[in-house]
C-alpha atoms as a PDB file:
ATOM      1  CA  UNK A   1       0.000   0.000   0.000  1.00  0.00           C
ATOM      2  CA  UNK A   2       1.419   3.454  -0.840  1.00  0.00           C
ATOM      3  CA  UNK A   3       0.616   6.263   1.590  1.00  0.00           C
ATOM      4  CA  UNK A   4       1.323   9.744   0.428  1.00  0.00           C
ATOM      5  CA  UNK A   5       2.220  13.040   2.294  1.00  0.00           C
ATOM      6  CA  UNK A   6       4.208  11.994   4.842  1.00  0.00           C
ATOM      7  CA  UNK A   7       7.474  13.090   4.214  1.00  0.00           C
ATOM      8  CA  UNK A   8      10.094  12.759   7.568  1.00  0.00           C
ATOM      9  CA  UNK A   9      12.432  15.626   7.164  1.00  0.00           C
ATOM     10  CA  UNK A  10      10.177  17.803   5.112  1.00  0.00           C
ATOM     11  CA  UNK A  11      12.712  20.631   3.945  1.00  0.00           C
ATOM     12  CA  UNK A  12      10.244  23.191   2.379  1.00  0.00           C
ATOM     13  CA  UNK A  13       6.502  24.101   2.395  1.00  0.00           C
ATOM     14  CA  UNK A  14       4.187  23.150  -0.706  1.00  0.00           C
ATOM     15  CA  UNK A  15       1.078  23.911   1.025  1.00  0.00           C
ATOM     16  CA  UNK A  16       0.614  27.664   0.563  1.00  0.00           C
ATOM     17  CA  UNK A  17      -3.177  28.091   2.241  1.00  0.00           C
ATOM     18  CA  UNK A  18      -3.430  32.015   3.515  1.00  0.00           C
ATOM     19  CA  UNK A  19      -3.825  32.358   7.356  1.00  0.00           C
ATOM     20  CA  UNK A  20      -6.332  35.262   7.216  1.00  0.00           C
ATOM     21  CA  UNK A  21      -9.570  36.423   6.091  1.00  0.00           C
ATOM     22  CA  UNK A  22      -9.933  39.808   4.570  1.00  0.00           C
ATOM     23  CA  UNK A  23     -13.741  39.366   5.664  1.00  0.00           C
ATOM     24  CA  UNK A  24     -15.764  37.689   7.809  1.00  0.00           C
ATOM     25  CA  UNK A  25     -18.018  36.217   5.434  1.00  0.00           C
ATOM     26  CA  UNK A  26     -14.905  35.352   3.132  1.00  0.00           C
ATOM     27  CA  UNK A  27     -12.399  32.396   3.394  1.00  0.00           C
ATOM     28  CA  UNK A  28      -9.087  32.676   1.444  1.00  0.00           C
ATOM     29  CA  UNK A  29      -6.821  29.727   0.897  1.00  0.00           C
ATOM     30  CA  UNK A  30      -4.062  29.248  -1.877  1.00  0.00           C
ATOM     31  CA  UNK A  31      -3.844  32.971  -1.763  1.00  0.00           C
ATOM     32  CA  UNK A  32      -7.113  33.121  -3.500  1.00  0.00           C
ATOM     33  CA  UNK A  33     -10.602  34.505  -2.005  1.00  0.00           C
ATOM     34  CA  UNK A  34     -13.440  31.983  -1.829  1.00  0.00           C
ATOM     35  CA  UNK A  35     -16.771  31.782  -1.346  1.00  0.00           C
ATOM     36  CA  UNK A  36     -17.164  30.352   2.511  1.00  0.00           C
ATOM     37  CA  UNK A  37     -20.095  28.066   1.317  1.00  0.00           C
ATOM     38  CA  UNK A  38     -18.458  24.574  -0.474  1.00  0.00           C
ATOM     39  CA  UNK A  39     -21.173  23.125  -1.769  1.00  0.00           C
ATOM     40  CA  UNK A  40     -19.835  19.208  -0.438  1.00  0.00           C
ATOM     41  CA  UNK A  41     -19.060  17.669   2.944  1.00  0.00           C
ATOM     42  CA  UNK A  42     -17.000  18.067   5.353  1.00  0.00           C
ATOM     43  CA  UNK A  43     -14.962  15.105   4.359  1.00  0.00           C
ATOM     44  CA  UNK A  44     -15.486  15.741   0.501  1.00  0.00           C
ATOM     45  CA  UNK A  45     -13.617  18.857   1.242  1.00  0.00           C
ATOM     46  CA  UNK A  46     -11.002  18.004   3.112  1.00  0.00           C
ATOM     47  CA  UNK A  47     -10.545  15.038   0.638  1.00  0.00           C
ATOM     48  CA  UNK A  48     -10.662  17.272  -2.835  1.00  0.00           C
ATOM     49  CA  UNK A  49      -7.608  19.256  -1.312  1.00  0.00           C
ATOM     50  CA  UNK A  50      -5.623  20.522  -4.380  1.00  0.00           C
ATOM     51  CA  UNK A  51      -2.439  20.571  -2.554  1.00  0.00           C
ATOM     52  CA  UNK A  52      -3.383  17.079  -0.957  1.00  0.00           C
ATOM     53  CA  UNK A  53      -2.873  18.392   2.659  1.00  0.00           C
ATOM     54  CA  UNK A  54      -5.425  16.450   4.413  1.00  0.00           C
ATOM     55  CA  UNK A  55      -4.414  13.023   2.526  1.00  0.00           C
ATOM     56  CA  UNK A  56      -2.904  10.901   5.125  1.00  0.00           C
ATOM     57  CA  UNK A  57      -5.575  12.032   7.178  1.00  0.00           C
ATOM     58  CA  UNK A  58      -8.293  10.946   5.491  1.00  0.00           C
ATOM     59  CA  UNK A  59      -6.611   8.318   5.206  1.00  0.00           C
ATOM     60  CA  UNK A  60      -6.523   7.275   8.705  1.00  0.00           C
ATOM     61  CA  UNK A  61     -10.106   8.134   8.899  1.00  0.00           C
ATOM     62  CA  UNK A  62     -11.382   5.920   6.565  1.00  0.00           C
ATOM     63  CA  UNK A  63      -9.335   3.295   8.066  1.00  0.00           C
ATOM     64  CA  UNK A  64     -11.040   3.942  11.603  1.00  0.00           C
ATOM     65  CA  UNK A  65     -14.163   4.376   9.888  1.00  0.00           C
ATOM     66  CA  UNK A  66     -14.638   7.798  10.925  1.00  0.00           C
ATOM     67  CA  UNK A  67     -16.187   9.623   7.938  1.00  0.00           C
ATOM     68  CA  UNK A  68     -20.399   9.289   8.830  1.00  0.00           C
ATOM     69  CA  UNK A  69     -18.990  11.064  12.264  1.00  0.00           C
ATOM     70  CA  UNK A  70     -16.861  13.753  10.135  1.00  0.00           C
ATOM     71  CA  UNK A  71     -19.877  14.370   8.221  1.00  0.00           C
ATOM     72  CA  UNK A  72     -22.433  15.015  11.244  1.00  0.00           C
ATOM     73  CA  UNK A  73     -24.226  17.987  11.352  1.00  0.00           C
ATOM     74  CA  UNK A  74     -23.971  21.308  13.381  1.00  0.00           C
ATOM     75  CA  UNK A  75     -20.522  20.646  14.608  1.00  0.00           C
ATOM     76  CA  UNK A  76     -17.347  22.496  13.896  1.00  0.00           C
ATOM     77  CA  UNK A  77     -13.909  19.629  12.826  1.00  0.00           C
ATOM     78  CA  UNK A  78     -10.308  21.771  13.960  1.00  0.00           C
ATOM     79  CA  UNK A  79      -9.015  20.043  11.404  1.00  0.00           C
ATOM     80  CA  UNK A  80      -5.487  18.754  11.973  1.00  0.00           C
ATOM     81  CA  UNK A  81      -2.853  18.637   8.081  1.00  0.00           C
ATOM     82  CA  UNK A  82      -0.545  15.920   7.100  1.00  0.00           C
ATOM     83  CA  UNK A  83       2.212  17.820   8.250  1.00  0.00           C
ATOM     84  CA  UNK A  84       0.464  17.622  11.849  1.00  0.00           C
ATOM     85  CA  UNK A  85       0.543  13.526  11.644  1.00  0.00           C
ATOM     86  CA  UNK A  86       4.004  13.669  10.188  1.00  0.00           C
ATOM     87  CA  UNK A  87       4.986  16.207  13.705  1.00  0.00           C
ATOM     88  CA  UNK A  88       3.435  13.264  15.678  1.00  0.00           C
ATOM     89  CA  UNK A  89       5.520  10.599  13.693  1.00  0.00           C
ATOM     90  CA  UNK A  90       8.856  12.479  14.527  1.00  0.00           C
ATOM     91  CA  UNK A  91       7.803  13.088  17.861  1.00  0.00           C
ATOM     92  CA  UNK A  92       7.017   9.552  18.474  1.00  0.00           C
ATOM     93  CA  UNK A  93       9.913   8.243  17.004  1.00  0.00           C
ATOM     94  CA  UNK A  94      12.373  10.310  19.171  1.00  0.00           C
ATOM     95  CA  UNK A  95      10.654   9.497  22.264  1.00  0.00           C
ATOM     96  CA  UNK A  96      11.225   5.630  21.499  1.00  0.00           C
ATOM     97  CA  UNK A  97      14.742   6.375  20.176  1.00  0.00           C
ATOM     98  CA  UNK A  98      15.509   7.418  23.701  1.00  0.00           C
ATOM     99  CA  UNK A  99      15.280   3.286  24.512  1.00  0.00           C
ATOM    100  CA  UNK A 100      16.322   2.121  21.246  1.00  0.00           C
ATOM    101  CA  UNK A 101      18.138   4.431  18.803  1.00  0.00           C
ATOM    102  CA  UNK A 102      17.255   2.264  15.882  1.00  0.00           C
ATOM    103  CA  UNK A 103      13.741   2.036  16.392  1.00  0.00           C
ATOM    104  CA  UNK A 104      11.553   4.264  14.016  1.00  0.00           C
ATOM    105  CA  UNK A 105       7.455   5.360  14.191  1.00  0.00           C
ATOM    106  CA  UNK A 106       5.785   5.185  11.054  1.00  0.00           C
ATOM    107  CA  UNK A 107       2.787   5.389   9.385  1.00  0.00           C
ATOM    108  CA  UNK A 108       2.499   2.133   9.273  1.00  0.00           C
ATOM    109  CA  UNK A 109       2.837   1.944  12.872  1.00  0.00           C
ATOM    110  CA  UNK A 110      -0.115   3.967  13.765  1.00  0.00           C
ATOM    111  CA  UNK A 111      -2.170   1.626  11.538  1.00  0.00           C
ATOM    112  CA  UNK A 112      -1.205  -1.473  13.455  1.00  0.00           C
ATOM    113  CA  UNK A 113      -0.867  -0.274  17.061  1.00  0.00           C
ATOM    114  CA  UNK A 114      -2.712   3.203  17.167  1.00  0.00           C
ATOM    115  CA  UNK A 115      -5.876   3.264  15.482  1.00  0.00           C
ATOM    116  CA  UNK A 116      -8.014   3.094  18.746  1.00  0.00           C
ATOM    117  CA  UNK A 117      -6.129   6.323  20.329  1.00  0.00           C
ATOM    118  CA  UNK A 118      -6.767   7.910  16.775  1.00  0.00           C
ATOM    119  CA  UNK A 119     -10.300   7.426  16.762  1.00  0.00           C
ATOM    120  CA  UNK A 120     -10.394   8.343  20.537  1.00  0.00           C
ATOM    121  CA  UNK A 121      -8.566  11.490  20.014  1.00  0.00           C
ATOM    122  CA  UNK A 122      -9.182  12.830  17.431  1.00  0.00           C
ATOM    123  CA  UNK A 123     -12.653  14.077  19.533  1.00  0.00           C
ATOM    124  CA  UNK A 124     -10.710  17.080  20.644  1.00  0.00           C
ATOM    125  CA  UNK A 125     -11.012  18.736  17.641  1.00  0.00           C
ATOM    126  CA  UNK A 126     -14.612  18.561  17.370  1.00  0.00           C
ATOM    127  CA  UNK A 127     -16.866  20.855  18.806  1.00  0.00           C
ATOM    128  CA  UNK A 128     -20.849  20.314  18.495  1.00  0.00           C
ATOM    129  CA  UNK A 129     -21.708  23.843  17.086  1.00  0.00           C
ATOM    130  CA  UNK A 130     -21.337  25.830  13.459  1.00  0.00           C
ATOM    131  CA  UNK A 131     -18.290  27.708  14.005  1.00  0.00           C
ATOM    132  CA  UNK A 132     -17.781  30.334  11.926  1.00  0.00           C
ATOM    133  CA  UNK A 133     -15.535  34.009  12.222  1.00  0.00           C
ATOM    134  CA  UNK A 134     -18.886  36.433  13.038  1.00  0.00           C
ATOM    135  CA  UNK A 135     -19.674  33.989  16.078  1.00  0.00           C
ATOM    136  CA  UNK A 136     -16.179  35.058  17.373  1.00  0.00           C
ATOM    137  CA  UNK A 137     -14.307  37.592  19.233  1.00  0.00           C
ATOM    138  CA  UNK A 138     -11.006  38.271  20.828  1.00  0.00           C
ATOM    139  CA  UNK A 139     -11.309  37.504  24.237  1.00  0.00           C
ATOM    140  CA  UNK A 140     -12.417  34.238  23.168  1.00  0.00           C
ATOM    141  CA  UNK A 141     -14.818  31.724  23.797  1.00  0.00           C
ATOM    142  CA  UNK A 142     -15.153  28.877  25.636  1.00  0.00           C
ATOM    143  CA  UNK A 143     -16.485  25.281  24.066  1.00  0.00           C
ATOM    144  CA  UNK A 144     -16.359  22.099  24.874  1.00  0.00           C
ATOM    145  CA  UNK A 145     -15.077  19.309  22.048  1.00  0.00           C
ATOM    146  CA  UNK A 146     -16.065  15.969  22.195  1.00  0.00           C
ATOM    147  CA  UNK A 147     -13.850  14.644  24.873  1.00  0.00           C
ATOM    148  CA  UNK A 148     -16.315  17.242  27.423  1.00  0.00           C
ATOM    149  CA  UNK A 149     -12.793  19.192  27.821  1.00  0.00           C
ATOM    150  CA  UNK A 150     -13.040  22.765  27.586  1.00  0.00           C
ATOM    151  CA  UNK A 151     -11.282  24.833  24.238  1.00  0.00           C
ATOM    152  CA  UNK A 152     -11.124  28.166  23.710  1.00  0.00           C
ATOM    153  CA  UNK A 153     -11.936  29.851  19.958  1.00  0.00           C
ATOM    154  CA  UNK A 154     -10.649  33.537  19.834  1.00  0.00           C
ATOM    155  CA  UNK A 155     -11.220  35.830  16.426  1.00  0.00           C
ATOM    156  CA  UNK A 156      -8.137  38.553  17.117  1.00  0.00           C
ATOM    157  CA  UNK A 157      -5.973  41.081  15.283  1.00  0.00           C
ATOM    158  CA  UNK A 158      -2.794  40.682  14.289  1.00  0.00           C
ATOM    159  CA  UNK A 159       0.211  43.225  13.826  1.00  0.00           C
ATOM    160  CA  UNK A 160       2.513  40.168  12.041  1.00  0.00           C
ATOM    161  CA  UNK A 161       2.690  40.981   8.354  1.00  0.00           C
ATOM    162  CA  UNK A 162       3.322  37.412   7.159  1.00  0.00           C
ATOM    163  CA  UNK A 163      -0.281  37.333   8.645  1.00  0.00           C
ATOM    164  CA  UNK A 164      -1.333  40.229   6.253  1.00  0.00           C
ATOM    165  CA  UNK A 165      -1.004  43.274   8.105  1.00  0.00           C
ATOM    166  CA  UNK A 166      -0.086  46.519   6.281  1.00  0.00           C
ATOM    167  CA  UNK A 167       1.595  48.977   8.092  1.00  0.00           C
ATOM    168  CA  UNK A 168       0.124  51.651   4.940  1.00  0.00           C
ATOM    169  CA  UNK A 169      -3.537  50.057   6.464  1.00  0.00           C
ATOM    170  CA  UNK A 170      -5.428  51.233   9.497  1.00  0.00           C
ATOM    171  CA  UNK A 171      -7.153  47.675   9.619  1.00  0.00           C
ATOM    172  CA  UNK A 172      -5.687  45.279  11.208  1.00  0.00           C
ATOM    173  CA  UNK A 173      -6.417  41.327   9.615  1.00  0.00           C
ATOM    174  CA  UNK A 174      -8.060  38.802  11.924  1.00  0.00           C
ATOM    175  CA  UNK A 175      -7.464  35.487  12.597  1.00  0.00           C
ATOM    176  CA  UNK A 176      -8.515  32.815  14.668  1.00  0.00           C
ATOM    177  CA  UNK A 177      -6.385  30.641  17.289  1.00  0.00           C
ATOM    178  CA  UNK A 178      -7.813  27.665  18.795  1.00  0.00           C
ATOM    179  CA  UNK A 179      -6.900  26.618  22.400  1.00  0.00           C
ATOM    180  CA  UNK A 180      -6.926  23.624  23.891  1.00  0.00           C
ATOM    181  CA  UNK A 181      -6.703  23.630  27.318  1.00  0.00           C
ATOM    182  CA  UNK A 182      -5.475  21.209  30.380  1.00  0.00           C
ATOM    183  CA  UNK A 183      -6.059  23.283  33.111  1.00  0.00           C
ATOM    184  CA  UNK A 184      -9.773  25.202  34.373  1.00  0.00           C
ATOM    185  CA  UNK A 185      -9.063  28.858  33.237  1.00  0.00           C
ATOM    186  CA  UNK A 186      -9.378  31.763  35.739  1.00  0.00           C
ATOM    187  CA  UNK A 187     -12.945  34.177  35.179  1.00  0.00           C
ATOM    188  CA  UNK A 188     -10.972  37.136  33.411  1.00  0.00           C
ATOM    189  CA  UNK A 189      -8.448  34.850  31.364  1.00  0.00           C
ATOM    190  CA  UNK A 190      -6.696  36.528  28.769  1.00  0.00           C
ATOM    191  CA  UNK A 191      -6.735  34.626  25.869  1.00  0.00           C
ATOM    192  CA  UNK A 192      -3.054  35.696  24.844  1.00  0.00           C
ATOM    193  CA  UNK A 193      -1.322  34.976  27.730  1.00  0.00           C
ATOM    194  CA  UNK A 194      -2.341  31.639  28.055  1.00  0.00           C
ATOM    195  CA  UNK A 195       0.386  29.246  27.707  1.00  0.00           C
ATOM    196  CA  UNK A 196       2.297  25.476  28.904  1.00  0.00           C
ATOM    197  CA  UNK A 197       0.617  23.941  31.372  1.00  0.00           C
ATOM    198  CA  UNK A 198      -2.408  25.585  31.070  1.00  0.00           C
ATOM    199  CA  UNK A 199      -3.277  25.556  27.495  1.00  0.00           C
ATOM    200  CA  UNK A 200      -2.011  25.691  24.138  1.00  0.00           C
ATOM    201  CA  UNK A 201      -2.563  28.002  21.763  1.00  0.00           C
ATOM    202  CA  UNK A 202      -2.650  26.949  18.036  1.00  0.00           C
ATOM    203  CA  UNK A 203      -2.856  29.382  15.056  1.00  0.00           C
ATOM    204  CA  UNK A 204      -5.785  28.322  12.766  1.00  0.00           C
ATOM    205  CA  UNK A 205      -4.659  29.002   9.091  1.00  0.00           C
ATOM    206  CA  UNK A 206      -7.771  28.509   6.781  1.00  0.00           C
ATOM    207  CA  UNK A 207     -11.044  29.686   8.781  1.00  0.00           C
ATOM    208  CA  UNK A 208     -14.315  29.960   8.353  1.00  0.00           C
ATOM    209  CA  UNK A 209     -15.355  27.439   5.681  1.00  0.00           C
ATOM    210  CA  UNK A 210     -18.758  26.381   5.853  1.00  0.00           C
ATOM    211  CA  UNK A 211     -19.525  22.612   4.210  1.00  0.00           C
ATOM    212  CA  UNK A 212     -23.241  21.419   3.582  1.00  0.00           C
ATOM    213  CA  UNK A 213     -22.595  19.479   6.692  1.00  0.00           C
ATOM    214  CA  UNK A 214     -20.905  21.869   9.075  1.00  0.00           C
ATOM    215  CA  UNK A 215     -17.923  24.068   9.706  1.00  0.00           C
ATOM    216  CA  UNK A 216     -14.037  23.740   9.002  1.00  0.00           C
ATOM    217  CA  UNK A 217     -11.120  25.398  10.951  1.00  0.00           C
ATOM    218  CA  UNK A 218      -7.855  24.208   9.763  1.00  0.00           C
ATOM    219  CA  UNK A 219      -4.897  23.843  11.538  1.00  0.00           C
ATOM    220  CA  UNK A 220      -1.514  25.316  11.177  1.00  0.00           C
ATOM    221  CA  UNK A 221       1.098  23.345   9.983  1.00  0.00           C
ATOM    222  CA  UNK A 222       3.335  23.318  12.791  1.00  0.00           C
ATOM    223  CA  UNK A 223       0.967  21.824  14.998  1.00  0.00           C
ATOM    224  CA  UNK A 224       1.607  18.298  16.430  1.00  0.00           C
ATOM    225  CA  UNK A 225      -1.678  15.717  16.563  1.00  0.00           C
ATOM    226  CA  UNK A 226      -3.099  15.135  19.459  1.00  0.00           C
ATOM    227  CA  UNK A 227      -0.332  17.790  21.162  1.00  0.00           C
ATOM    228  CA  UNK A 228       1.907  14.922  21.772  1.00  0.00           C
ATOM    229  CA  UNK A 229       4.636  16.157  23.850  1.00  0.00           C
END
């Protein structure tokens, strides 16, 4: 069987999806502006990927027979890249290297010993409501995904300009960070600040698209699944 997009040592980006919206009711990936309404599923969308990002992923969701529950309704999927699963490979592997230097995770691996902990986990990135940029704000809000542990979705400026700012602009671009959290948060949080053991704040790089069957928030690239550590 040939499995595609998991490349250890990956020494250059080919995924090129735009972190920012220019407006709420607008996604933008590719560096092109879409419409935020696909006309397909959730997992139809993930799966007609031009760039192939989501491959190895849908992968591994077919295999754990996942897609009817990618596809329910009302719910938001914090959708996790290839280059997420392939962070989790390297992590894994260096962890068991510690015991046995020759020793290598694998793709391959997850598909014989890991497919119950995928299926389990993969419930924090699912949250049971439509979650799109205009329900949003900066302080953030607080959700619960499937696991019943709390996240926190925050819409807030940004000053970067590799996230679009302009320094010629008085507007500021937007973008959304999801936060998963390991620790209750105090009343009058700020979202920002939270870090390590608390939480973990994850920049969401394609946001608001809105499939026939509910909403996607994709991750950024540098983001490890599960937040194996």
């Amino acid at each position: 069987m040939k499995f595609q997009k998991i490349f250890i040592g990956i020494l250059g980006l080919i995924l090129t999806t735009s972190i920012f919206s220019c407006k709420n009711d607008d996604y933008r990936i590719g560096g092109e502006l879409h419409d935020p309404n696909v006309k397909m599923s959730t997992y139809d969308f993930l799966k007609s990927n031009k760039y192939g990002t989501f491959d190895t992923l849908i992968l591994l969701i077919d295999k754990a027979g996942l897609k009817e529950k990618l596809n329910q309704s009302n719910q938001t999927f914090f959708a996790p890249t290839d280059y997420a699963i392939n962070n989790y490979i390297l992590a894994r592997t260096l962890k068991i290297q510690r015991v046995d230097p020759f020793k290598k995770w694998t793709l391959d691996s997850i598909l014989k010993y890991d497919m119950a902990r995928f299926a389990d986990s993969l419930n924090i990135y699912f949250v049971n409501k439509n979650i799109v940029n205009d329900d949003l704000n900066k302080n953030g809000t607080i959700f619960k995904n499937l696991k019943n542990n709390e996240v926190v979705v925050s819409y807030e400026e940004t000053e970067n300009t590799d996230m679009g700012n302009n320094s010629n602009s008085s507007l500021r671009p937007k973008v959304v960070y999801f936060t998963y959290l390991y620790q209750k948060l105090d009343p009058n949080f700020d979202v920002t600040q939270i870090q390590y053991p608390v939480g973990i704040r994850t920049l969401v790089q394609t946001s608001n698209v809105r499939t026939t069957t509910g909403a996607v928030q994709v991750l950024n690239n540098n983001h490890t699944l599960f937040y194996f550590r």
